[in-house]
N, C-alpha and C. Protein backbone atom coordinates (compact mmCIF):
# COMPACT_ATOMS: atom_id res chain seq x y z
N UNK A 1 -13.55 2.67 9.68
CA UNK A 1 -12.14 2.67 9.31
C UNK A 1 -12.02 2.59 7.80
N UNK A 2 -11.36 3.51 7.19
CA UNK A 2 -10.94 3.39 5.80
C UNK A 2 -10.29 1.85 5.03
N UNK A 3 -10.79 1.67 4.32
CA UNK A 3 -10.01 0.03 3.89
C UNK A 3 -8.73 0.31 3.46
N UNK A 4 -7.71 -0.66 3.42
CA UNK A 4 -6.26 -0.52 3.50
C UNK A 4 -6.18 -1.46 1.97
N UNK A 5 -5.66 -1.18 0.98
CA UNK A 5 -4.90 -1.99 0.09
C UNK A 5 -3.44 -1.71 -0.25
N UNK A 6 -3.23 -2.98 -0.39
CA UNK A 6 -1.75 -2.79 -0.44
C UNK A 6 -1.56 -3.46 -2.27
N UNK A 7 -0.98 -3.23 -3.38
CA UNK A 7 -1.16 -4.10 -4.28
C UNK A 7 0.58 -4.20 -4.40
N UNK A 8 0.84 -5.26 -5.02
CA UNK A 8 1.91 -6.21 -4.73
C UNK A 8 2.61 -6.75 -5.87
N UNK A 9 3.55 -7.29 -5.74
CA UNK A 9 4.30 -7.99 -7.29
C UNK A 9 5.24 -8.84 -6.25
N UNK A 10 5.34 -10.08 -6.65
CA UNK A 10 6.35 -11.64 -6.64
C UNK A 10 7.77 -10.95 -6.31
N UNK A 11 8.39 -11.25 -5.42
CA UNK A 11 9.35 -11.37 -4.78
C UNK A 11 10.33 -9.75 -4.87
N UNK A 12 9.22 -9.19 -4.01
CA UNK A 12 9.19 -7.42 -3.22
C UNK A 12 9.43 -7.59 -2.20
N UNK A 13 10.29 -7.06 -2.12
CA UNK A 13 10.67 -7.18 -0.37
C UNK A 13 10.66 -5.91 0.36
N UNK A 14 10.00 -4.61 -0.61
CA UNK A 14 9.28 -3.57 0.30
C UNK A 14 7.93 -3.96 0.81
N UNK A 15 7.36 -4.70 -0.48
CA UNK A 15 5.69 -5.60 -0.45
C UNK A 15 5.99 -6.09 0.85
N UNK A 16 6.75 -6.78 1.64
CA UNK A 16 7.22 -7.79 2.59
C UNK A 16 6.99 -6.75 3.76
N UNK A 17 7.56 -5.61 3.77
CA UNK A 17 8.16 -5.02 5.01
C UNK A 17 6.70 -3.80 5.50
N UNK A 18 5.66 -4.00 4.24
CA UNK A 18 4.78 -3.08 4.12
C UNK A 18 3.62 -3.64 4.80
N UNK A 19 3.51 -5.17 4.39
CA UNK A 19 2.31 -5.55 5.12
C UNK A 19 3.01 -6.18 6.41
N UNK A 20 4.03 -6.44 6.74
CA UNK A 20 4.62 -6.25 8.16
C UNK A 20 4.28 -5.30 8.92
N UNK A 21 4.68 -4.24 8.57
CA UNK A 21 4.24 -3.15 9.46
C UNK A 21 2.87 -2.93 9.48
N UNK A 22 2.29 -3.13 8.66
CA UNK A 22 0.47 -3.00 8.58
C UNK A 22 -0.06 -3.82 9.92
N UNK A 23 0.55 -5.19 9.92
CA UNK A 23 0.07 -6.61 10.71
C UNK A 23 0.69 -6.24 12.18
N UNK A 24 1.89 -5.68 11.81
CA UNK A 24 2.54 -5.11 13.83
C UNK A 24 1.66 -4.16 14.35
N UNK A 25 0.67 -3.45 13.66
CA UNK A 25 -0.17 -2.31 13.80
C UNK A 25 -1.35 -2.78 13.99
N UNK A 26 -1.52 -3.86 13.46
CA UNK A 26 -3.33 -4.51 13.41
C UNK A 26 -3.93 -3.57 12.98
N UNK A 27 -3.46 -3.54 11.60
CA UNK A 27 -4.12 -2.43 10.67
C UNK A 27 -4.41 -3.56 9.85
N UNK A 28 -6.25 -4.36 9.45
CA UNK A 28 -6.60 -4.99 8.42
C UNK A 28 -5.83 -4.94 7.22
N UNK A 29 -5.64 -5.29 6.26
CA UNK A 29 -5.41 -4.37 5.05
C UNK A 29 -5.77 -5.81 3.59
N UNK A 30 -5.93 -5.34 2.32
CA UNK A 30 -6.18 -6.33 1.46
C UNK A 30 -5.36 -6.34 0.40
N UNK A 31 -4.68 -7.30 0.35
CA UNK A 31 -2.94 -7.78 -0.82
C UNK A 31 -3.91 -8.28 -2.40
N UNK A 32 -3.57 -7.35 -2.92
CA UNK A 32 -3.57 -7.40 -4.34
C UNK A 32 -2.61 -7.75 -5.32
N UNK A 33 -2.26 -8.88 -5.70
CA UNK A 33 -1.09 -9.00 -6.47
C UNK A 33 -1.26 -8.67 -7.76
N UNK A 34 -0.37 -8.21 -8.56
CA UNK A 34 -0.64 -7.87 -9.76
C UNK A 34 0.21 -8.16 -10.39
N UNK A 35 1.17 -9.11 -9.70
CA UNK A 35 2.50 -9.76 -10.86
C UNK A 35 2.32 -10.26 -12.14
N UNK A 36 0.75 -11.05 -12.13
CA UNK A 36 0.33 -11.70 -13.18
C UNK A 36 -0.60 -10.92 -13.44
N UNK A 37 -0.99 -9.82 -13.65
CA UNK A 37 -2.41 -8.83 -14.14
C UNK A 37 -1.81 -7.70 -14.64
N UNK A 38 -1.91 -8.12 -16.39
CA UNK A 38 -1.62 -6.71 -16.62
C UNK A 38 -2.75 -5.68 -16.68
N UNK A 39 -3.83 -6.10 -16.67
CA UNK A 39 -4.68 -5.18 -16.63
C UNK A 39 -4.43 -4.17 -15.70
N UNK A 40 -4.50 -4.93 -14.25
CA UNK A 40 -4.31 -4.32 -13.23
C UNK A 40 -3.01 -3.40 -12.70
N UNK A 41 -1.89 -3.99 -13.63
CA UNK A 41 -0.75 -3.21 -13.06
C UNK A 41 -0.77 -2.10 -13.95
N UNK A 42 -1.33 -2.37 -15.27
CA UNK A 42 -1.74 -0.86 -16.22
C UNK A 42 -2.38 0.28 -15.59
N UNK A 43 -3.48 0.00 -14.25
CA UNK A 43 -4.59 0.62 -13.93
C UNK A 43 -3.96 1.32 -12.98
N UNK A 44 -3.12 0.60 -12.42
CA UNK A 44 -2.04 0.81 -11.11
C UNK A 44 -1.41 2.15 -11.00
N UNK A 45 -0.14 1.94 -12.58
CA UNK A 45 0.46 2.85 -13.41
C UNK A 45 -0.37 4.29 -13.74
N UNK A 46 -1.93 3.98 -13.84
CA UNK A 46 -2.26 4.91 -14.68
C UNK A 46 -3.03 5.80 -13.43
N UNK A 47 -3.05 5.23 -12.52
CA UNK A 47 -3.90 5.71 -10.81
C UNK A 47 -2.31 6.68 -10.74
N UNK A 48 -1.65 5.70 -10.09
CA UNK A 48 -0.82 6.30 -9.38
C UNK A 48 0.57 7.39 -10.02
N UNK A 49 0.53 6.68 -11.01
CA UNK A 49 2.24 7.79 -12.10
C UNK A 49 3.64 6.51 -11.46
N UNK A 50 3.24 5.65 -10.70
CA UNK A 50 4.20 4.51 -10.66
C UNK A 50 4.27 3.59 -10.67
N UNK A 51 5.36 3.18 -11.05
CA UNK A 51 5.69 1.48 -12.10
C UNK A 51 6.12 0.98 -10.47
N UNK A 52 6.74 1.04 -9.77
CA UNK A 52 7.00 0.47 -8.90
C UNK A 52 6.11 -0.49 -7.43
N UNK A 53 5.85 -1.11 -7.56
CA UNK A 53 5.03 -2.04 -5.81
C UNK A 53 5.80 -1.95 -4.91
N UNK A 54 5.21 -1.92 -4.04
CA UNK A 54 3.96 -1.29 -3.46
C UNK A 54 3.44 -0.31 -3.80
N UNK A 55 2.07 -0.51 -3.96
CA UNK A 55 1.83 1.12 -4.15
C UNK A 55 0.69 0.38 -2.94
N UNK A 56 0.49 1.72 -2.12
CA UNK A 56 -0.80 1.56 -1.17
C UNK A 56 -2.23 2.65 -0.97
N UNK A 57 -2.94 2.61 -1.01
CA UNK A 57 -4.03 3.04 -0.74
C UNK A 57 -5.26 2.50 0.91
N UNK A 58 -4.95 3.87 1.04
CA UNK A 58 -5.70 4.22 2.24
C UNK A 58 -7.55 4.98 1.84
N UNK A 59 -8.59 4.22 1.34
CA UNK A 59 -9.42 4.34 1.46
C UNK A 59 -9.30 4.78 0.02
N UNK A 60 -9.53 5.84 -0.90
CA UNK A 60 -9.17 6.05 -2.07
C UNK A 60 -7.99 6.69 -2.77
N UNK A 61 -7.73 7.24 -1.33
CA UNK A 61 -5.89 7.86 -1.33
C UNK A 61 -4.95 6.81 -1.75
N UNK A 62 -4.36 7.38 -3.06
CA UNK A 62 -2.98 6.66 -2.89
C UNK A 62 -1.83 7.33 -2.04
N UNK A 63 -1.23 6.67 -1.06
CA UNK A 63 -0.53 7.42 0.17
C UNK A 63 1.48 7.17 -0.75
N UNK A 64 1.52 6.01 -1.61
CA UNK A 64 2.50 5.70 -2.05
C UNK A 64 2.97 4.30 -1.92
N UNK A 65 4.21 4.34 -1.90
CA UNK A 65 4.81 3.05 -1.39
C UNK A 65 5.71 2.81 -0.16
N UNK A 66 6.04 1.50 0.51
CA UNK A 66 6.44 1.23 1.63
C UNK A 66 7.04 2.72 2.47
N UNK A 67 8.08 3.29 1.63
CA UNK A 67 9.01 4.19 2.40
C UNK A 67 7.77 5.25 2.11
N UNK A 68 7.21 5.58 2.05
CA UNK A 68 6.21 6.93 2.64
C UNK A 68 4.97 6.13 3.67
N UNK A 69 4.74 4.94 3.58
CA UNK A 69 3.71 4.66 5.10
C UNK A 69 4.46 4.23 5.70
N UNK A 70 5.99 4.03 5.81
CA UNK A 70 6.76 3.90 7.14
C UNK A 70 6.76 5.74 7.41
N UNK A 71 6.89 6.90 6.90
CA UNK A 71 6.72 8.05 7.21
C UNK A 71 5.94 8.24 7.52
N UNK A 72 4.84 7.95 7.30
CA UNK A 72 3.71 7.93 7.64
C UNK A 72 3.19 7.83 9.13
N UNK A 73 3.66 6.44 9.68
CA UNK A 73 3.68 5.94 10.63
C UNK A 73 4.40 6.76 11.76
N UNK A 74 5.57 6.60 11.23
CA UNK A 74 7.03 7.69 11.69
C UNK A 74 6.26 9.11 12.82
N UNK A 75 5.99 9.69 11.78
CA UNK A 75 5.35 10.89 11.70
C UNK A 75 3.98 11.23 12.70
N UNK A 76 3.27 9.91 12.52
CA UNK A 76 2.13 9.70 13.93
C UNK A 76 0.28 10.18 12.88
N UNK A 77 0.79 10.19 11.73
CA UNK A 77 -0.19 10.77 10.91
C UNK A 77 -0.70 9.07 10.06
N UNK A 78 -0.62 7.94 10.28
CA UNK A 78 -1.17 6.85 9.49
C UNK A 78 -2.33 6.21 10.31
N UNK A 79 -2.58 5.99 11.73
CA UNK A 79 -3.58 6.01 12.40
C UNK A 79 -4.84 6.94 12.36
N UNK A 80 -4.66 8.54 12.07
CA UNK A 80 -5.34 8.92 11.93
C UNK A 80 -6.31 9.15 10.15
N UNK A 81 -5.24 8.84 9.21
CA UNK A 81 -5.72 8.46 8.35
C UNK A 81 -6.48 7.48 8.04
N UNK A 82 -6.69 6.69 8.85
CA UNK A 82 -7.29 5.36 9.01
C UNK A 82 -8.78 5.65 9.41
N UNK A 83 -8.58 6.96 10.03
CA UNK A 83 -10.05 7.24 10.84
C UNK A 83 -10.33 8.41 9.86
N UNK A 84 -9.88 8.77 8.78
CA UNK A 84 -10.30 9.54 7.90
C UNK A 84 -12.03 9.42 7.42
């Protein structure tokens, strides 16, 4: 199974609804906060082209944030990414 990260920032309430749906799925996944890391939220920015958290990654894919792996899901295509 592809590893799941989710990286995160202090009081997100997509962050909230993202690893919700991850945990209703019993999809593992690993919370990275980066509220306090600028390194990391620089690296984030410079991976992905967005300032915004969630951002998630599915194995080395960045897939996006909350509202595209609820599409994801939606769609019937996030399980099988998992088995990518």
């Amino acid at each position: 199974m592809n590893p799941v990260r989710i990286y995160t920032g202090p009081f997100c309430g997509y962050c909230v609804m993202a690893k919700r749906l991850m945990t209703a799925r019993d999809i593992p996944f690993e919370e990275i906060d980066v509220g306090g890391d600028h390194e990391k939220r620089m690296w984030l920015v410079e991976t992905t082209g967005q300032r915004t958290v969630p951002q998630i990654f599915i194995g080395d894919e960045s897939i996006g944030g909350y509202t595209e792996l609820a599409a994801l899901d939606r769609s019937g295509g996030l399980l099988p990414k998992l088995e990518d």
